[in-house]
N, C-alpha and C. Protein backbone atom coordinates (compact mmCIF):
# COMPACT_ATOMS: atom_id res chain seq x y z
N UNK A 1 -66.57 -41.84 -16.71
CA UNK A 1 -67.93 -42.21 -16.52
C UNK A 1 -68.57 -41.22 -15.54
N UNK A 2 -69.55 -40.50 -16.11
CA UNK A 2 -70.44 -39.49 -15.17
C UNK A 2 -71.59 -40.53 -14.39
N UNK A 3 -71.49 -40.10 -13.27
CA UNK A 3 -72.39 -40.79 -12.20
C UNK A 3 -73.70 -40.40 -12.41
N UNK A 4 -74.47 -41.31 -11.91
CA UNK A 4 -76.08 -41.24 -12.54
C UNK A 4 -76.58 -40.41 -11.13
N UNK A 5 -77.76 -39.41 -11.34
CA UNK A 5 -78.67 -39.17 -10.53
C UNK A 5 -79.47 -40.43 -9.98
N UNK A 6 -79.23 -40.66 -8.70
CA UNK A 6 -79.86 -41.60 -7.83
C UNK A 6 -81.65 -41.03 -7.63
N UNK A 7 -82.78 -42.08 -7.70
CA UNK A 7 -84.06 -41.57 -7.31
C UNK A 7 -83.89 -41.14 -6.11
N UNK A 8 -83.06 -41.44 -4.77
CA UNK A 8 -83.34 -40.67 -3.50
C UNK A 8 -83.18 -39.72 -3.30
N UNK A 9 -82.28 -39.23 -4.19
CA UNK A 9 -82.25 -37.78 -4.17
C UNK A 9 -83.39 -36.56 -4.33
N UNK A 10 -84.28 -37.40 -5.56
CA UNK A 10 -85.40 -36.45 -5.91
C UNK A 10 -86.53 -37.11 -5.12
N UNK A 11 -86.57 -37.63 -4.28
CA UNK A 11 -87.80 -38.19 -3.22
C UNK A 11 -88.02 -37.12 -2.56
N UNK A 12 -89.29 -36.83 -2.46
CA UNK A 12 -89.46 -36.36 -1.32
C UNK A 12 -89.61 -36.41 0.08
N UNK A 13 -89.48 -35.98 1.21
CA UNK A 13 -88.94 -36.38 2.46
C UNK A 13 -90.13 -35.92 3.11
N UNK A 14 -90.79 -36.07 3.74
CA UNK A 14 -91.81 -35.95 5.08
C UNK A 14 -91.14 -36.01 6.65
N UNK A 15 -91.57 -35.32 7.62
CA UNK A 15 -91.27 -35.21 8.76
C UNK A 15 -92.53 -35.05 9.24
N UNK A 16 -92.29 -36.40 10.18
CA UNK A 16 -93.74 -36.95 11.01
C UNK A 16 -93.23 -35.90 12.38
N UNK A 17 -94.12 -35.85 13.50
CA UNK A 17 -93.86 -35.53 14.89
C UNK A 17 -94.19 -36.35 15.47
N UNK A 18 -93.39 -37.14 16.36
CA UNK A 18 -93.67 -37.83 17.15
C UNK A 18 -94.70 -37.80 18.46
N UNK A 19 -95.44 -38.69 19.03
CA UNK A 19 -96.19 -38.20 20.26
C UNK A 19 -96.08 -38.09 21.34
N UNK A 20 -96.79 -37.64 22.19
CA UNK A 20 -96.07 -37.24 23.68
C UNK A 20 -96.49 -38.29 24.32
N UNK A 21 -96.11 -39.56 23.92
CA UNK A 21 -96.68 -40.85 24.87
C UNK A 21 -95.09 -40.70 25.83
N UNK A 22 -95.28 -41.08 27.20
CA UNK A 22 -93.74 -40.93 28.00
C UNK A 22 -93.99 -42.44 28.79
N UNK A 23 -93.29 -42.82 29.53
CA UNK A 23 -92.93 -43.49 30.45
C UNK A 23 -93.18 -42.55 31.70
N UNK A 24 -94.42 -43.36 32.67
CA UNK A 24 -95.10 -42.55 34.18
C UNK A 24 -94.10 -42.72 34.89
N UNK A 25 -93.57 -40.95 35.35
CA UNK A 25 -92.58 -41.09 37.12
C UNK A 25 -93.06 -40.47 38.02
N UNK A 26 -92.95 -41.62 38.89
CA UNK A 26 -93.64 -41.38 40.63
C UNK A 26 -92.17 -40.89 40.94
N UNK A 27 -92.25 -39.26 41.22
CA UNK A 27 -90.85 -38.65 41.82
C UNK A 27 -91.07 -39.33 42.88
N UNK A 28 -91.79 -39.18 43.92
CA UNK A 28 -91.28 -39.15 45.14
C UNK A 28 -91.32 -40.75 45.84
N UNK A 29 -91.67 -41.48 44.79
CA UNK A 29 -91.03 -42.85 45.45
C UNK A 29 -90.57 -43.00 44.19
N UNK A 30 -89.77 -42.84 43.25
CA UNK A 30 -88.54 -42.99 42.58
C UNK A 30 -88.78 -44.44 41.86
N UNK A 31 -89.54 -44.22 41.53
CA UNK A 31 -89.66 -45.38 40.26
C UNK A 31 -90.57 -45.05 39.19
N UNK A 32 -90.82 -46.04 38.03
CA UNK A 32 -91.24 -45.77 36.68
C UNK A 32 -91.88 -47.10 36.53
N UNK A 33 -93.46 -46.74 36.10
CA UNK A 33 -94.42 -47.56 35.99
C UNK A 33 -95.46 -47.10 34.90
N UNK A 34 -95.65 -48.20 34.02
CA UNK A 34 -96.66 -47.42 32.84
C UNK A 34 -96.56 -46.64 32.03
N UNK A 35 -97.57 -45.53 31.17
CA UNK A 35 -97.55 -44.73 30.14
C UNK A 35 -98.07 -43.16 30.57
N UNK A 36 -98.26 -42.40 30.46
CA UNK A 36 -99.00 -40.82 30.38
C UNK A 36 -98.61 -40.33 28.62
N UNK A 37 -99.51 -39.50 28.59
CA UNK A 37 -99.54 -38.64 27.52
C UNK A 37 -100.39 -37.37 27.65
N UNK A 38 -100.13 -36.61 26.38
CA UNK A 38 -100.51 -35.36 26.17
C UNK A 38 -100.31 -33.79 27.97
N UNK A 39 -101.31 -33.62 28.71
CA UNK A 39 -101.20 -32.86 29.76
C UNK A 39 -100.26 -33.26 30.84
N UNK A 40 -100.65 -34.93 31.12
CA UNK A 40 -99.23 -35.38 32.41
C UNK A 40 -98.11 -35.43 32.13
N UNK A 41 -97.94 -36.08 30.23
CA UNK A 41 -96.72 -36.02 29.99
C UNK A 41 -95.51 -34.58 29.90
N UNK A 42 -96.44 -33.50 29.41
CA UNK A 42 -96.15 -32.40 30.08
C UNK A 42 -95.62 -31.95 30.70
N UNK A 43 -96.29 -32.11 31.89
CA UNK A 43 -95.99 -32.17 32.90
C UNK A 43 -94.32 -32.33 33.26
N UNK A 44 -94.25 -33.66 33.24
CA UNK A 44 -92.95 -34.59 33.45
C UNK A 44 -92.18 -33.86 32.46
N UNK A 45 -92.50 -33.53 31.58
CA UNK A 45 -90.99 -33.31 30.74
C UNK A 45 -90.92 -31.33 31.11
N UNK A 46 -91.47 -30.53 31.79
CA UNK A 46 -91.37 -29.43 32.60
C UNK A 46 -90.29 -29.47 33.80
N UNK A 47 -91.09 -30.96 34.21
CA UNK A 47 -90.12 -31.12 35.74
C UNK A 47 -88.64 -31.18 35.40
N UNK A 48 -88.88 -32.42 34.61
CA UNK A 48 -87.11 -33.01 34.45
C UNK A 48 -86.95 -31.40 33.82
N UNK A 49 -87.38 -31.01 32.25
CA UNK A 49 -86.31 -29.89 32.23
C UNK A 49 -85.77 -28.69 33.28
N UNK A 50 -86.56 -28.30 34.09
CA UNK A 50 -86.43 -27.35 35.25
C UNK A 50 -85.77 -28.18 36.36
N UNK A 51 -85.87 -29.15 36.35
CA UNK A 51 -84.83 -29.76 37.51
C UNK A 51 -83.35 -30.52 36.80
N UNK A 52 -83.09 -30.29 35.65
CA UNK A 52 -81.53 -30.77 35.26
C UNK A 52 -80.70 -29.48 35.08
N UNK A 53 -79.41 -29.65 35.32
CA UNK A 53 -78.89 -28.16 35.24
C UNK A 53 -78.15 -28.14 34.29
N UNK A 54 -78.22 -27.31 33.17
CA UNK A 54 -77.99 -26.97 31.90
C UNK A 54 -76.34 -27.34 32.27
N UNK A 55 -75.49 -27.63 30.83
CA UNK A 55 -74.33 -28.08 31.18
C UNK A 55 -73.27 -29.48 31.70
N UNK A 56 -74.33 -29.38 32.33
CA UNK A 56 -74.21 -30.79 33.57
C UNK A 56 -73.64 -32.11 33.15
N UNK A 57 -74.96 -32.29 32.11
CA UNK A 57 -74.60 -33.97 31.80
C UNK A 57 -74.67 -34.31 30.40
N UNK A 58 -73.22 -34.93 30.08
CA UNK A 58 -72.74 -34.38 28.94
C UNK A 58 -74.05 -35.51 27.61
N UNK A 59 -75.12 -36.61 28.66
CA UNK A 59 -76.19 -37.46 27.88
C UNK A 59 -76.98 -36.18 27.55
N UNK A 60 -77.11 -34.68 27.62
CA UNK A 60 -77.77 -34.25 27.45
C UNK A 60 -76.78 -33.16 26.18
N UNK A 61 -78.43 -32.67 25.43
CA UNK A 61 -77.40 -31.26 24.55
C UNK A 61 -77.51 -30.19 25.55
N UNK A 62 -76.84 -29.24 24.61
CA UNK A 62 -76.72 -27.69 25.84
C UNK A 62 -77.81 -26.87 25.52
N UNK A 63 -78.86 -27.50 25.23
CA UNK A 63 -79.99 -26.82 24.68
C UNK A 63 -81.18 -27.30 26.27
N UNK A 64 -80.58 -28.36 26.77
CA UNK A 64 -81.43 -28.88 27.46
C UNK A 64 -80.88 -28.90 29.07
N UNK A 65 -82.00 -28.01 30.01
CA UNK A 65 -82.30 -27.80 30.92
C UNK A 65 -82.19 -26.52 31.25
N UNK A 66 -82.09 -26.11 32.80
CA UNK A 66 -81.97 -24.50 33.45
C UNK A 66 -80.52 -24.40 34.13
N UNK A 67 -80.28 -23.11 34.00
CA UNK A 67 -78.97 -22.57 34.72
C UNK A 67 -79.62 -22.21 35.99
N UNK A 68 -78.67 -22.40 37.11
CA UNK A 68 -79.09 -22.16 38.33
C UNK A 68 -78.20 -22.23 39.65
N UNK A 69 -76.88 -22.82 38.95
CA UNK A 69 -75.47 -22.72 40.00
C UNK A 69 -75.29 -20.85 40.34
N UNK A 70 -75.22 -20.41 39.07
CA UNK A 70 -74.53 -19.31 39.41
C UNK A 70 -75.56 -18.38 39.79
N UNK A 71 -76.72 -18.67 40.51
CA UNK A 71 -77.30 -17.48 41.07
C UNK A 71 -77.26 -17.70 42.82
N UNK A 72 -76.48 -18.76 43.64
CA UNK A 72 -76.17 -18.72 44.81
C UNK A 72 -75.59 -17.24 45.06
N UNK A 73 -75.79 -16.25 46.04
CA UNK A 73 -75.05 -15.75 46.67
C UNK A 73 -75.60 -13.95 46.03
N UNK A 74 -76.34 -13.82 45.18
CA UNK A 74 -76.93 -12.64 44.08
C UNK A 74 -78.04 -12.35 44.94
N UNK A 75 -78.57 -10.87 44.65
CA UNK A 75 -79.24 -10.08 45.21
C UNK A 75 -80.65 -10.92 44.79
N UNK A 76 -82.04 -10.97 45.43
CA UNK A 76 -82.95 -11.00 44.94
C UNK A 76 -83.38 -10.10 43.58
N UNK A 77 -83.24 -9.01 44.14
CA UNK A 77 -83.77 -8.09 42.71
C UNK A 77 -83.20 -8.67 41.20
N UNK A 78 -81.76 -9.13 41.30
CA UNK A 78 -81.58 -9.59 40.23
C UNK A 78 -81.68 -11.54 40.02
N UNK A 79 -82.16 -11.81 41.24
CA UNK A 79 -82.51 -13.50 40.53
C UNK A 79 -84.10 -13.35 40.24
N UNK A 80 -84.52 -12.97 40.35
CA UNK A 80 -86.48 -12.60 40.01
C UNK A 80 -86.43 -12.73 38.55
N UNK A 81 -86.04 -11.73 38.22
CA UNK A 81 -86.13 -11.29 36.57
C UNK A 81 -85.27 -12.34 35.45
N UNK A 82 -84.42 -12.74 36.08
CA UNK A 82 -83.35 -13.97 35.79
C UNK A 82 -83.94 -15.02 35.52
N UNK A 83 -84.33 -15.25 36.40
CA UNK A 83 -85.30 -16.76 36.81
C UNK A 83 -85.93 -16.97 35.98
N UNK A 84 -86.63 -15.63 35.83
CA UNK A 84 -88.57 -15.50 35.14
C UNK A 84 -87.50 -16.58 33.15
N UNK A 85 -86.44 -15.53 32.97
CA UNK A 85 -85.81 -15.27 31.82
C UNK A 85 -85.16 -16.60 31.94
N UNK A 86 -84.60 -17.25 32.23
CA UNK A 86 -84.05 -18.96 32.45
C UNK A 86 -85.38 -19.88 31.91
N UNK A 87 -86.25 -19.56 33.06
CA UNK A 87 -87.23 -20.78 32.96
C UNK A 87 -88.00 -20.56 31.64
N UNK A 88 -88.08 -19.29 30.80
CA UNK A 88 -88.84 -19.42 29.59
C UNK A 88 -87.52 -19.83 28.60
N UNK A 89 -86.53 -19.53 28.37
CA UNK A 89 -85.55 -20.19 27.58
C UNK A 89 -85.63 -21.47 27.60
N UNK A 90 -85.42 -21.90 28.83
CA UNK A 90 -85.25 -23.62 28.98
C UNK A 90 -86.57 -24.66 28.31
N UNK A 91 -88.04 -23.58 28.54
CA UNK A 91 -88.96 -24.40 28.31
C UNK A 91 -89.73 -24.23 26.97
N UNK A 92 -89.02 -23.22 26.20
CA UNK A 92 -89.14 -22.71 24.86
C UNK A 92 -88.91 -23.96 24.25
N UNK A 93 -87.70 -24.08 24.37
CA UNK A 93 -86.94 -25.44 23.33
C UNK A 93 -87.86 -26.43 23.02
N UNK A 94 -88.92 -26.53 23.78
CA UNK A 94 -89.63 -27.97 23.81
C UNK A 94 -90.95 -27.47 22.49
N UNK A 95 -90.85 -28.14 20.88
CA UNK A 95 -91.66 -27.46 20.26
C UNK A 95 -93.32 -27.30 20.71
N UNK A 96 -94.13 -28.32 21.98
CA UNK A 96 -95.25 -28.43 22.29
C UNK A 96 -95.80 -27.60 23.03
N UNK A 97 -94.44 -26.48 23.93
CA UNK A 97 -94.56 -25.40 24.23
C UNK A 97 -94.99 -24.25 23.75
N UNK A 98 -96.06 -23.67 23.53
CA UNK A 98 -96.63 -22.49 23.11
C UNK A 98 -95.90 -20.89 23.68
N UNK A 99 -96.42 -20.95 25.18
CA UNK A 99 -95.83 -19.52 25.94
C UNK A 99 -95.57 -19.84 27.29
N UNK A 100 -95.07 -19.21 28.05
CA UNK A 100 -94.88 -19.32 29.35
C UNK A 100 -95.35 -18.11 30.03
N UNK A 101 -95.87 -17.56 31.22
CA UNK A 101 -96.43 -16.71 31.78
C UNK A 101 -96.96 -16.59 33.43
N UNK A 102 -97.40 -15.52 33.51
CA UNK A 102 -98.08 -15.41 35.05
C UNK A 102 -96.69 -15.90 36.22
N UNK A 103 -95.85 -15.42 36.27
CA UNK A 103 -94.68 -15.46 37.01
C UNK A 103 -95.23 -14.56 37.91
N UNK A 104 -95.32 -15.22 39.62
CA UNK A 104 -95.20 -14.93 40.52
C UNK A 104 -93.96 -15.74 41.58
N UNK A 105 -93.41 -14.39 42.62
CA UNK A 105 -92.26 -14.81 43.52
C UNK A 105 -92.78 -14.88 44.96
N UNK A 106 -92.27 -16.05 45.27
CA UNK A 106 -92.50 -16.27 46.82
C UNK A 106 -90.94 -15.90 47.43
N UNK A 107 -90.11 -15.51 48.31
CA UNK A 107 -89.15 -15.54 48.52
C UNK A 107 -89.23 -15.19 50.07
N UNK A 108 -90.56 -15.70 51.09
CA UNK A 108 -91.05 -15.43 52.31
C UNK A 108 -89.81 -16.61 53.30
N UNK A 109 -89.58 -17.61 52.58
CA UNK A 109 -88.50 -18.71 53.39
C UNK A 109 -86.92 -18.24 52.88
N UNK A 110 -86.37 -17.57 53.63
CA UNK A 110 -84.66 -17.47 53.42
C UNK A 110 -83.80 -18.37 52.75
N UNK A 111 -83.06 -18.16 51.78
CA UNK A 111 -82.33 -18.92 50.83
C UNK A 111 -83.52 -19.29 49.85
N UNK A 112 -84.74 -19.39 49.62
CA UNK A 112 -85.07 -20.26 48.71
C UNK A 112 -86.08 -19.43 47.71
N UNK A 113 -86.71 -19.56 46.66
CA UNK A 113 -87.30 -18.40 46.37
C UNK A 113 -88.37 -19.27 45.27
N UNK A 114 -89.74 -19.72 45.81
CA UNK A 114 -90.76 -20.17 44.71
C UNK A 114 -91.56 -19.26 43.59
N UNK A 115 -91.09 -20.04 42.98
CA UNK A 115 -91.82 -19.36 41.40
C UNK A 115 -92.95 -20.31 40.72
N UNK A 116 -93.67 -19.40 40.81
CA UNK A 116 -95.35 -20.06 40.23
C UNK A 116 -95.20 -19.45 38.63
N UNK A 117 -95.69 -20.14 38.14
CA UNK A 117 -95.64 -19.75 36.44
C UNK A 117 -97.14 -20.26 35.71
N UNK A 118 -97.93 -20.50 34.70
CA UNK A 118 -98.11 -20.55 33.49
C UNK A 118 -98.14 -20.72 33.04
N UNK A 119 -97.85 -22.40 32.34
CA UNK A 119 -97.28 -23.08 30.59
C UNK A 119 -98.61 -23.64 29.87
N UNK A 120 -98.64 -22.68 28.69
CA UNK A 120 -99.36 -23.37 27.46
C UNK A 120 -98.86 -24.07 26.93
N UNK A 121 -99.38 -25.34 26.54
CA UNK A 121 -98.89 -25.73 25.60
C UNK A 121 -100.03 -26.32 24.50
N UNK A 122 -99.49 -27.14 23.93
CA UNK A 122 -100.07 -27.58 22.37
C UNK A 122 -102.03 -28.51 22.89
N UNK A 123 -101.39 -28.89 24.53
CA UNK A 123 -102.70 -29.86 24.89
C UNK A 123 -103.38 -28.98 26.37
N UNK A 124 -103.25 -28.19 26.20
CA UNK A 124 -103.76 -27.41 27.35
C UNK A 124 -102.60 -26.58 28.41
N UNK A 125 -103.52 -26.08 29.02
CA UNK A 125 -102.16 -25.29 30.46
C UNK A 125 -102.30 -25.82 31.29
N UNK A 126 -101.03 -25.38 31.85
CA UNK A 126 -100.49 -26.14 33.18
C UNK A 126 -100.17 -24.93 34.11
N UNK A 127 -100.15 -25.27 35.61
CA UNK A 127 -99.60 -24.47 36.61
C UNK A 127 -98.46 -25.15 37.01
N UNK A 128 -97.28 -24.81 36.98
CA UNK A 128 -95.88 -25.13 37.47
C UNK A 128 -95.34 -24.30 38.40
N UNK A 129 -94.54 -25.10 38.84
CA UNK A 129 -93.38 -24.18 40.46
C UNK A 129 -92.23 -24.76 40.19
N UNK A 130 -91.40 -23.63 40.63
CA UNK A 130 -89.86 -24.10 40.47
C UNK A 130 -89.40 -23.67 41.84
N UNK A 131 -88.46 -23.93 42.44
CA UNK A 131 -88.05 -23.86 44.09
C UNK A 131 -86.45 -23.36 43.51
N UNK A 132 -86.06 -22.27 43.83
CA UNK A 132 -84.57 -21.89 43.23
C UNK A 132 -83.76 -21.46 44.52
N UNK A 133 -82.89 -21.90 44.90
CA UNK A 133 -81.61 -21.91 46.11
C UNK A 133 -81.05 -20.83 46.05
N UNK A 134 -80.98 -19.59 46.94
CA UNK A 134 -80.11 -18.47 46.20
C UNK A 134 -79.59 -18.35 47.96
């Protein structure tokens, strides 16, 4: 007995995108209250990715977050250009991300080195900072 062609097979399939509605976090008093979308939600999903460290936690894929252990103890000249090259990888992945840009280095406080950046995305730009430990 030859098996029949099933209709699901010849269906066609659609792929919706989901929206950037998130759950609101107050970092600095550490709790979660309410909704944001489109520019704040943004936002938040910039932070968390630039603040989880790629690898780390195995709830995450290896697609998701920044490397940043192994630049303790490295010359400036080579964490600048690194950095710039981390933080657009990490924030590529996210499809609402357009480009990343306007990378400027602060590295005036010892050990620590701020990076001002740039992010387009799908609902407008944003100005972001990342604080990197070297």
């Amino acid at each position: 007995m030859i098996p029949s062609m099933n209709s699901i097979l010849t269906t066609e399939i659609q792929v919706e995108t989901q929206g950037s509605e998130n759950y609101k976090m107050f970092f600095t008093e550490k709790f979660i209250n309410g909704h944001v979308n489109e520019l704040e939600a943004m936002h938040q999903v910039i932070y968390k990715i630039l603040n989880t460290e790629r690898y780390q936690y195995i709830i995450y894929s290896w697609d998701y977050g920044i490397e940043t252990l192994d630049l303790y103890g490295e010359p400036i000249s080579y964490i600048c250009p690194e950095i710039e090259r981390r933080i657009i990888e990490a924030l590529i992945q996210d499809d609402r991300i357009e480009s990343i840009d306007n990378f400027e280095f602060d590295y005036s406080k010892k050990g620590k080195l701020l990076v001002t950046f740039s992010v387009h995305t799908i609902y407008g730009d944003l100005e972001e900072e990342k604080v990197v430990n070297y």
